[in-house]
Protein backbone atom coordinates (compact mmCIF):
# COMPACT_ATOMS: atom_id res chain seq x y z
CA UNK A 1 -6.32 -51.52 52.51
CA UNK A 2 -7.00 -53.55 55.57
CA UNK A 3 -10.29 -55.51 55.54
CA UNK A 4 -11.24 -53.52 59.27
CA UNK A 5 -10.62 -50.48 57.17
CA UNK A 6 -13.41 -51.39 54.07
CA UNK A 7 -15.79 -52.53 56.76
CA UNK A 8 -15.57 -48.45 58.26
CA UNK A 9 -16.24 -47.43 54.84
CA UNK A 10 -18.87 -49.69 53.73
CA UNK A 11 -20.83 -48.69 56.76
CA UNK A 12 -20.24 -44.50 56.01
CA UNK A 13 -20.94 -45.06 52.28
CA UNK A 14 -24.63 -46.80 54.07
CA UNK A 15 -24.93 -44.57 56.14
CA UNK A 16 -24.93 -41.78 54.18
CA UNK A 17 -27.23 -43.67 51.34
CA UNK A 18 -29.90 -43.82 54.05
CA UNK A 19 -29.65 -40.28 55.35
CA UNK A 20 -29.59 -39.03 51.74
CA UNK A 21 -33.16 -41.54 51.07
CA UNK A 22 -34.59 -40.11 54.14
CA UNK A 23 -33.41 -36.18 52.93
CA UNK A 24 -35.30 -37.02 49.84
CA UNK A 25 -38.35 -38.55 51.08
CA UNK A 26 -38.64 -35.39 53.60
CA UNK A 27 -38.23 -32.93 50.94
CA UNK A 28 -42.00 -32.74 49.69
CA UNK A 29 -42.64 -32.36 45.22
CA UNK A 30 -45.03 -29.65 46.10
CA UNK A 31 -47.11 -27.35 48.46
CA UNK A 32 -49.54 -29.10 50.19
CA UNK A 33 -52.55 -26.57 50.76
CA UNK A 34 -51.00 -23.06 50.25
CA UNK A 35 -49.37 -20.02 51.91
CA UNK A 36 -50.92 -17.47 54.50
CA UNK A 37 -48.96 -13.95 54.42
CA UNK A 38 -48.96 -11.22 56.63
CA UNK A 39 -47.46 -7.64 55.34
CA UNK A 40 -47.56 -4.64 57.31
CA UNK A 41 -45.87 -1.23 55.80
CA UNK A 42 -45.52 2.04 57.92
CA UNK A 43 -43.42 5.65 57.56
CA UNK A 44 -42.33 4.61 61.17
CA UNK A 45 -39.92 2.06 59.82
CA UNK A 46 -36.35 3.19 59.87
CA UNK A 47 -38.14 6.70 58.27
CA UNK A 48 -39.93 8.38 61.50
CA UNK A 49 -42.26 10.35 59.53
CA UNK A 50 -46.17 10.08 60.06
CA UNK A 51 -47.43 11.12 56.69
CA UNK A 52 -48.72 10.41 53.10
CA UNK A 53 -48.95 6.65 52.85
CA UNK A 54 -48.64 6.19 56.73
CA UNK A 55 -49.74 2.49 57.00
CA UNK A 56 -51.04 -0.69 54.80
CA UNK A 57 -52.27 -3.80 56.47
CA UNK A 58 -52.66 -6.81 54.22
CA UNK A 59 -53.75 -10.46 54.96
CA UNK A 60 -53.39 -13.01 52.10
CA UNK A 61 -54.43 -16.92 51.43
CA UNK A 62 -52.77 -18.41 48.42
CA UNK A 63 -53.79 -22.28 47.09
CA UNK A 64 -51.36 -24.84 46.25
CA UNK A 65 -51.47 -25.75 42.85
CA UNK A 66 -55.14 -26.21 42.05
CA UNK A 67 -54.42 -29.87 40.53
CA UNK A 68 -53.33 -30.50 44.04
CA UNK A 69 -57.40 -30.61 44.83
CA UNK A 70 -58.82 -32.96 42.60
CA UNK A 71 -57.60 -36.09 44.60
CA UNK A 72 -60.68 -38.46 45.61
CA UNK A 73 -59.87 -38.04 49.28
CA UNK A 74 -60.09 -33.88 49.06
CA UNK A 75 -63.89 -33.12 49.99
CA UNK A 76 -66.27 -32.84 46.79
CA UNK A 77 -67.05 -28.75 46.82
CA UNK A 78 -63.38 -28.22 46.67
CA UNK A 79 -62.14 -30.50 43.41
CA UNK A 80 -65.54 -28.95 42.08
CA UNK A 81 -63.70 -25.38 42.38
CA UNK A 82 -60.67 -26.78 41.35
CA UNK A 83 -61.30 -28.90 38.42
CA UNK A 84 -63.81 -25.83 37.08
CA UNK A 85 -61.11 -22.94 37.24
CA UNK A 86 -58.38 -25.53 35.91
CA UNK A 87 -60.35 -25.55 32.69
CA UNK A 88 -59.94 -21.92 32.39
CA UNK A 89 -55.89 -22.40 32.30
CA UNK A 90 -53.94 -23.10 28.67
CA UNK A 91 -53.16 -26.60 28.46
CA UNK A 92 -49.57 -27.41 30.56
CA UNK A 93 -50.38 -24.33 33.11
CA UNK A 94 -51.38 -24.93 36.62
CA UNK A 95 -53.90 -22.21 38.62
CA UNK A 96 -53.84 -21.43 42.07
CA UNK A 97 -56.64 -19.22 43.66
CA UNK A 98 -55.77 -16.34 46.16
CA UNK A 99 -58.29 -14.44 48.92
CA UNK A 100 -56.91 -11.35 50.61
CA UNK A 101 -58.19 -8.66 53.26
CA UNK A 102 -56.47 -5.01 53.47
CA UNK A 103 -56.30 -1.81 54.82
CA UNK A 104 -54.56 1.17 53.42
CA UNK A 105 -53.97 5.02 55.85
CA UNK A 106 -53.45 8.43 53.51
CA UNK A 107 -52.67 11.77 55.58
CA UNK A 108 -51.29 14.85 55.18
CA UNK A 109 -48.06 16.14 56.66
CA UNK A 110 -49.34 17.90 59.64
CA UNK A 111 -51.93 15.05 61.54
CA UNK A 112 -52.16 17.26 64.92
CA UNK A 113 -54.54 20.24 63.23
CA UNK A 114 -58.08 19.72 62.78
CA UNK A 115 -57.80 22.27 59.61
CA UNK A 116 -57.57 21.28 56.54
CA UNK A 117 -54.79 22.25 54.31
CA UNK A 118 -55.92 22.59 50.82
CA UNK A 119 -52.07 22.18 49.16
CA UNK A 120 -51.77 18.78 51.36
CA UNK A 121 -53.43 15.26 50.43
CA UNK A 122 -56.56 14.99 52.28
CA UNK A 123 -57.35 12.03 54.64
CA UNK A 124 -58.72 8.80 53.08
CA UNK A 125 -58.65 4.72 54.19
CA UNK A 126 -59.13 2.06 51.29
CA UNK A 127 -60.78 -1.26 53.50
CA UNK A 128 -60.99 -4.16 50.92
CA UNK A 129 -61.43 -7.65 50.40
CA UNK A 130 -59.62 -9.27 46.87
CA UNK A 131 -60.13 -12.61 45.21
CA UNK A 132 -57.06 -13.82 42.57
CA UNK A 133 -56.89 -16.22 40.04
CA UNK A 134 -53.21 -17.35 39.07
CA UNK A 135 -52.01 -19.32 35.95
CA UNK A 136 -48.91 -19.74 36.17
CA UNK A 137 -45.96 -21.94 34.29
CA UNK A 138 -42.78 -23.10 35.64
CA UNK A 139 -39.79 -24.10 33.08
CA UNK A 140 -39.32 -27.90 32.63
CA UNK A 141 -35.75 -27.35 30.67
CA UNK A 142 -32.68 -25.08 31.18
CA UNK A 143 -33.58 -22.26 28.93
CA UNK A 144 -37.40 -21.86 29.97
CA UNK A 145 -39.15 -18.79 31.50
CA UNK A 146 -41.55 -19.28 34.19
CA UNK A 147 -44.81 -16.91 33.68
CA UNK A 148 -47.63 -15.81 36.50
CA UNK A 149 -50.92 -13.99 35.46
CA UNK A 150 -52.90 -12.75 37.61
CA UNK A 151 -56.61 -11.89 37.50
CA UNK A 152 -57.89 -10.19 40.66
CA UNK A 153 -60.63 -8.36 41.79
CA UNK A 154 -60.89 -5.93 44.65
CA UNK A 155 -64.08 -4.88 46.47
CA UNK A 156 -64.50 -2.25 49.40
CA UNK A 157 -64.90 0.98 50.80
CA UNK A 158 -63.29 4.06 51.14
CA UNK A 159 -64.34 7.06 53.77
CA UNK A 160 -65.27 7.01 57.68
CA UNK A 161 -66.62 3.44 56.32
CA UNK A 162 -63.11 2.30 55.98
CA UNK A 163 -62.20 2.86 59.82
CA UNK A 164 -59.37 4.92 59.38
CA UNK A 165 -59.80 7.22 61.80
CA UNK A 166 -59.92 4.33 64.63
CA UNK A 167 -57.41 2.02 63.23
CA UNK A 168 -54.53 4.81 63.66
CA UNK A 169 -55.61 6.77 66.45
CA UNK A 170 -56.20 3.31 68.24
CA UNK A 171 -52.92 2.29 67.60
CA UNK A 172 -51.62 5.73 68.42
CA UNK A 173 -53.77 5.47 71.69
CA UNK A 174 -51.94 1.55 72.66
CA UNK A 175 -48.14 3.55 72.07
CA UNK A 176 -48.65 6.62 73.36
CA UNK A 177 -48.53 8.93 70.40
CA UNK A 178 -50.41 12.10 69.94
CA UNK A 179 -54.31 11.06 67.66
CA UNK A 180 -54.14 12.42 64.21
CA UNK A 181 -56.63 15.45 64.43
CA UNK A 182 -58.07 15.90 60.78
CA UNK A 183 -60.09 12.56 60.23
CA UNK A 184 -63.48 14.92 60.21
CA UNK A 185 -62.03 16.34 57.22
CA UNK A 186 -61.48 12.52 54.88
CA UNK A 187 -62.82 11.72 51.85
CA UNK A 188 -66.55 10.57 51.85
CA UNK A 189 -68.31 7.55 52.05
CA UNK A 190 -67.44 5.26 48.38
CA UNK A 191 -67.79 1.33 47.32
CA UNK A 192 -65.10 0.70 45.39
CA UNK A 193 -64.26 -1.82 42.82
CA UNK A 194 -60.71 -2.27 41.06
CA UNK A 195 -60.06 -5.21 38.35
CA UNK A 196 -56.55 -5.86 38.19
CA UNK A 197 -54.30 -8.07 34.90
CA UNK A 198 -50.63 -8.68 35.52
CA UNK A 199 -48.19 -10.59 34.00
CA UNK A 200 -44.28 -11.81 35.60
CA UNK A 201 -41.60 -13.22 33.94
CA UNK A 202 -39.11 -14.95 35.59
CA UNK A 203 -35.12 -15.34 34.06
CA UNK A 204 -32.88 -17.28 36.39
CA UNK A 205 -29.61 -18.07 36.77
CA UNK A 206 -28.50 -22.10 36.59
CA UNK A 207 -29.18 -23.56 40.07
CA UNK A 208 -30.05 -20.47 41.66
CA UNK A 209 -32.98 -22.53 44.23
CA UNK A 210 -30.11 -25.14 44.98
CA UNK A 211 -27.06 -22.92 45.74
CA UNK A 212 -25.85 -19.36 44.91
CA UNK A 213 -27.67 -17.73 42.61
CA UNK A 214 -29.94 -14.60 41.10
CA UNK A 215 -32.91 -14.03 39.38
CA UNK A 216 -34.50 -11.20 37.42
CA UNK A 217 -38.54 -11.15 37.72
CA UNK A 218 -40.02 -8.38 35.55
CA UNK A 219 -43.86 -7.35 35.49
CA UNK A 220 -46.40 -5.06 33.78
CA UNK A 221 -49.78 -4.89 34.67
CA UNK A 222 -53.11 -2.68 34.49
CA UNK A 223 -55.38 -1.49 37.14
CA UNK A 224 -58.99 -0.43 36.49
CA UNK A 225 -61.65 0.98 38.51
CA UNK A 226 -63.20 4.21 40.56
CA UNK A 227 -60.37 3.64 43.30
CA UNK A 228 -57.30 3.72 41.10
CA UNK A 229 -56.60 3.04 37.86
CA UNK A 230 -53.40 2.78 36.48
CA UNK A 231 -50.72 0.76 34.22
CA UNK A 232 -47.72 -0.21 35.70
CA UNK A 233 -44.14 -1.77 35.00
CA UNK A 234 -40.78 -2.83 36.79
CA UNK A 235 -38.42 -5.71 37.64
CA UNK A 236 -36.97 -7.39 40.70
CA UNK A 237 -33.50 -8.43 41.03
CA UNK A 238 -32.41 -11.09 43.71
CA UNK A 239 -29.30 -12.80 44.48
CA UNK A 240 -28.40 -14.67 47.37
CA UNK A 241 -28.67 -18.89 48.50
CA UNK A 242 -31.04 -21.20 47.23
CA UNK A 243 -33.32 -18.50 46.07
CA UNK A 244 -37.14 -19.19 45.94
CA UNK A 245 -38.80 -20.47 43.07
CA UNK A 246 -41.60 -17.72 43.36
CA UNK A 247 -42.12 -14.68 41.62
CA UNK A 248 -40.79 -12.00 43.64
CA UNK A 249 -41.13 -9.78 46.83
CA UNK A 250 -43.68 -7.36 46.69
CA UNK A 251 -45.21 -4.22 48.31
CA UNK A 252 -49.42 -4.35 49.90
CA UNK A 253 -50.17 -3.82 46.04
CA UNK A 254 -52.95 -5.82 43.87
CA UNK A 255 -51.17 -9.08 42.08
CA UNK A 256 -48.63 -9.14 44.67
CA UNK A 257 -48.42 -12.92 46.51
CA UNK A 258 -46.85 -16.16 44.80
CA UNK A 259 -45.67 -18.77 46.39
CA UNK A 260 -43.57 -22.35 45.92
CA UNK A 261 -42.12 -25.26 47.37
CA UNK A 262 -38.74 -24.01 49.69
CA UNK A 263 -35.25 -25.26 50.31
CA UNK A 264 -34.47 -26.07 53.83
CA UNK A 265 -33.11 -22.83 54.49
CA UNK A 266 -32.87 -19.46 51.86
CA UNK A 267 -31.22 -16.11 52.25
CA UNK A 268 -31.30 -13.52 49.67
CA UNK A 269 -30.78 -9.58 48.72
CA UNK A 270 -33.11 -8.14 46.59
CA UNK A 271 -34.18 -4.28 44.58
CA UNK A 272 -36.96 -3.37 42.67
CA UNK A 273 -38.33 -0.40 40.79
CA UNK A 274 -42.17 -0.24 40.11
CA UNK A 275 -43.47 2.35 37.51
CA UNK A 276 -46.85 4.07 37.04
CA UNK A 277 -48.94 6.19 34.72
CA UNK A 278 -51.63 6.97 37.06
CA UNK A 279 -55.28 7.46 35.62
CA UNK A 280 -57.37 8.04 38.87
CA UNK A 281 -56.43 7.70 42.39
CA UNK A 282 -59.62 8.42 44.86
CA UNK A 283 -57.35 9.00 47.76
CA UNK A 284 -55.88 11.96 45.67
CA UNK A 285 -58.81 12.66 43.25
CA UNK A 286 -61.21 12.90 45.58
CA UNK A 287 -64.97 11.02 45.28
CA UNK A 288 -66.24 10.30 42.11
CA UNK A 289 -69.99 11.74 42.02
CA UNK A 290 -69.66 14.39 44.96
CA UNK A 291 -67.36 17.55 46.13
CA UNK A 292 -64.79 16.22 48.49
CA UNK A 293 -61.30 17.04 49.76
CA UNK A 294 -58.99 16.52 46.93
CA UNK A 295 -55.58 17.75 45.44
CA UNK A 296 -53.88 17.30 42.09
CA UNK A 297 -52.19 14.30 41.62
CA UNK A 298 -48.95 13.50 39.57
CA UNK A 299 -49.27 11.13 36.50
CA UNK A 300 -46.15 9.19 36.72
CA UNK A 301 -45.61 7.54 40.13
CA UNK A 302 -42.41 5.33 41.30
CA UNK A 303 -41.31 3.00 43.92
CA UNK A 304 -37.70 1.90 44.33
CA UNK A 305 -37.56 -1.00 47.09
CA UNK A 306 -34.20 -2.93 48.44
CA UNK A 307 -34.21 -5.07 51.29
CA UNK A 308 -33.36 -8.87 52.13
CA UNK A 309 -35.42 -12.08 52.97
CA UNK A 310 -34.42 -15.36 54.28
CA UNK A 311 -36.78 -18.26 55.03
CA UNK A 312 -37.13 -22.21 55.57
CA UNK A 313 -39.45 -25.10 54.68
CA UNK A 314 -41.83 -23.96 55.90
CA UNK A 315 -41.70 -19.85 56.82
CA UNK A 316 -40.76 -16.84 54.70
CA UNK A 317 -39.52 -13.30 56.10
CA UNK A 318 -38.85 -10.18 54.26
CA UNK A 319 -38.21 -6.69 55.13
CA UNK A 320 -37.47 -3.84 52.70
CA UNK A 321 -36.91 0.33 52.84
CA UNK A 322 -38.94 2.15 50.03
CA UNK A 323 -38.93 5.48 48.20
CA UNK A 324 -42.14 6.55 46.66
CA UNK A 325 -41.72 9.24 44.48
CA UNK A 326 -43.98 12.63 44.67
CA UNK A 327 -47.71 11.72 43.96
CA UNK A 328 -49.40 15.03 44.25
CA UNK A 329 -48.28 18.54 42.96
CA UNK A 330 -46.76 20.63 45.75
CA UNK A 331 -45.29 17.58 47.57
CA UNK A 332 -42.34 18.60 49.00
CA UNK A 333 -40.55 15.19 49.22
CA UNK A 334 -40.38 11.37 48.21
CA UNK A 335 -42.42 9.27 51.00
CA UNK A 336 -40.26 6.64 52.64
CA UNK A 337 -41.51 4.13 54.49
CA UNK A 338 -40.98 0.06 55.54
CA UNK A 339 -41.61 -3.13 54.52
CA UNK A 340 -41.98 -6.45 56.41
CA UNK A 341 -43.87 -9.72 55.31
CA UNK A 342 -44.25 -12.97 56.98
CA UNK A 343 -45.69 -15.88 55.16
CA UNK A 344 -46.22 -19.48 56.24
CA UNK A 345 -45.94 -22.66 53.96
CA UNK A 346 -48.14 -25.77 54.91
C-alpha cells in the first residue's frame, strides 16, 4: 500500500473520529426541562360522524427528571419542589411532575333537534385542570423492566360551566357546519374531582431505541371520583425504528403523558386495547345530588386504537383511528373517532 494511499486513510479514519465526538457530544444524557403536548380527538377524523364522544382537547406540561432541578444554578423555589417530591420516590427512582388543561364534548346522535331523546346520551362537557406526579424506573441491565406510576388529580366542572355549548357551535360557526341544537337540554352545573393510580410496565426488545425494534407497554389503573370512576387495563404494542424510550401512546385519558430523551429521527406502528369496569360516569349517570338528563350506562367499556408516530430530537407526532365500544344501553353502534398528538422536547 502506497504511502499517498495511508495518508487518504489516516485522514477518513480522523475524520470520521471527530464527526463521531461531535455526534456524541450533540446527543444530550437527558431532557433538559420537559415536554409540552398537544392532543386533539374528534368523530370527524377519517369517521364523519358528529356524535357520542364528539371532541377532547387536552394540553399537557411534563418535567424532566426532577433530579434535573436541584442544580445550584436552577432558581431556589424550584429545587425546593424538586428535592421535596424526590423524597417521596423509592430509593433508585426518579419523579417527574406533570400539569394538564382539558376539555371533553358528549352528544347524542341527532345534534340538529332541540328535543331531547330520552334513549340517547344527553349533552355534557367535562372542563378540567390535572396535576401528576410520576415515579418512574428505567432498566440499567438487559433483562430489566422499566415501571411509571402515576398519581394524578383532576379538578373541574361539568354543565353550561364547562362551555360546551360555545366551544362546538363556535367551531361549527368558523367551518360552516350546522350548531348542535340540544345544549339547553345538558347535564347541570357540577365540580368535579377524580383521583387517578396507574401503573406501566415496559418489556422491550434488545436495541429497540437504537435500530429496529418493538416493545410491549402494559397498564392497569383505577379512577375515583363523582365524574367517573372506574378500573382499567390494556397493553400497547409498537414496532418500528429506534422506538422511544417512553411509555406508550395514549388517548386524552388521566395518566396518559411520558416522555424521554429521542433518537435523531423515530418511526413506529403501534395497537392498543384499553379495558374498563365502569363504576360512575356523570356524562352518562347524570348529576350526583339532583334530577338531570341521564341514560343507563354499560359496565364494561373498550377502546381498541392502531395508528403510527414518527418524531425527532426534539418533536413527537402521532395519529391513531379508535373504536370505542357501546357505553350506554340502546347504543346502536361502536363510536369511532381520531387521534392526533403533537409534543415538543426542550
Amino acid at each position: 500500500m502506497s504511502a499517498s494511499t495511508l495518508h487518504r486513510l489516516s485522514l477518513l479514519a480522523l475524520a470520521l473520529s471527530s464527526a463521531a465526538r461531535l455526534a456524541a457530544a450533540d446527543a444530550p444524557p437527558s431532557l433538559q426541562y420537559g415536554s409540552v403536548s398537544v392532543y386533539s380527538e374528534n368523530d370527524k377524523y377519517f369517521a364523519g360522524s358528529d356524535q357520542h364522544y364528539t371532541n377532547g382537547f387536552k394540553l399537557s406540561v411534563l418535567s424532566a427528571a426532577l433530579s434535573n432541578f436541584t442544580d445550584p444554578s436552577v432558581p431556589a423555589p424550584a429545587r425546593w419542589v424538586a428535592s421535596n417530591l424526590q423524597a417521596l420516590v423509592p430509593a433508585g427512582n426518579d419523579c417527574k411532575l406533570g400539569f394538564s388543561l382539558g376539555q371533553n364534548l358528549y352528544t347524542p346522535t341527532n345534534i340538529h333537534t332541540p328535543t331531547p331523546d330520552p334513549a340517547d346520551r344527553p349533552y355534557a362537557a367535562w372542563l378540567y385542570v390535572g396535576a401528576a406526579f410520576q415515579s418512574y424506573t428505567l432498566p440499567c441491565c438487559e433483562g430489566d423492566i422499566a415501571r411509571l406510576d402515576t398519581f394524578e388529580v383532576n379538578l373541574g366542572v361539568v354543565g353550561p360551566w364547562a362551555i360546551g355549548r360555545e366551544i362546538q357551535n363556535g367551531v361549527h360557526s368558523i367551518l360552516g357546519i350546522p350548531h348542535a341544537q340540544g345544549w339547553a337540554n345538558q347535564i347541570h352545573n357540577e365540580p368535579g374531582l377524580d383521583l387517578i393510580y396507574e401503573r406501566k410496565w415496559r418489556f422491550e426488545t434488545t436495541g429497540a431505541h437504537t435500530g429496529l425494534g418493538a416493545d410491549l407497554i402494559s397498564h392497569v389503573g383505577a379512577c375515583l371520583g363523582n365524574i367517573f370512576t372506574y378500573a382499567s387495563t390494556g397493553f400497547e404494542v409498537r414496532a418500528g425504528w429506534c422506538l422511544p424510550a417512553d411509555f406508550g401512546t395514549n388517548l386524552i385519558r388521566p395518566s396518559g403523558d411520558s416522555n424521554s430523551v429521542h433518537s435523531a429521527f423515530d418511526f413506529f406502528f403501534f395497537g392498543a386495547v384499553d379495558g374498563r369496569a365502569v363504576a360512575r360516569d356523570i356524562t352518562l349517570d347524570g348529576n350526583s345530588f339532583r334530577s338531570s338528563p341521564s341514560i343507563q350506562r354499560k359496565d364494561f367499556v373498550g377502546d381498541w386504537q392502531a395508528g403510527f408516530g414518527l418524531g425527532g430530537r426534539h418533536w413527537q407526532l402521532t395519529y391513531s383511528q379508535d373504536v370505542r365500544t357501546r357505553e350506554f344501553v340502546g347504543q346502536l353502534k361502536s363510536s369511532n373517532f381520531g387521534s392526533i398528538s403533537a409534543t415538543f422536547f426542550y
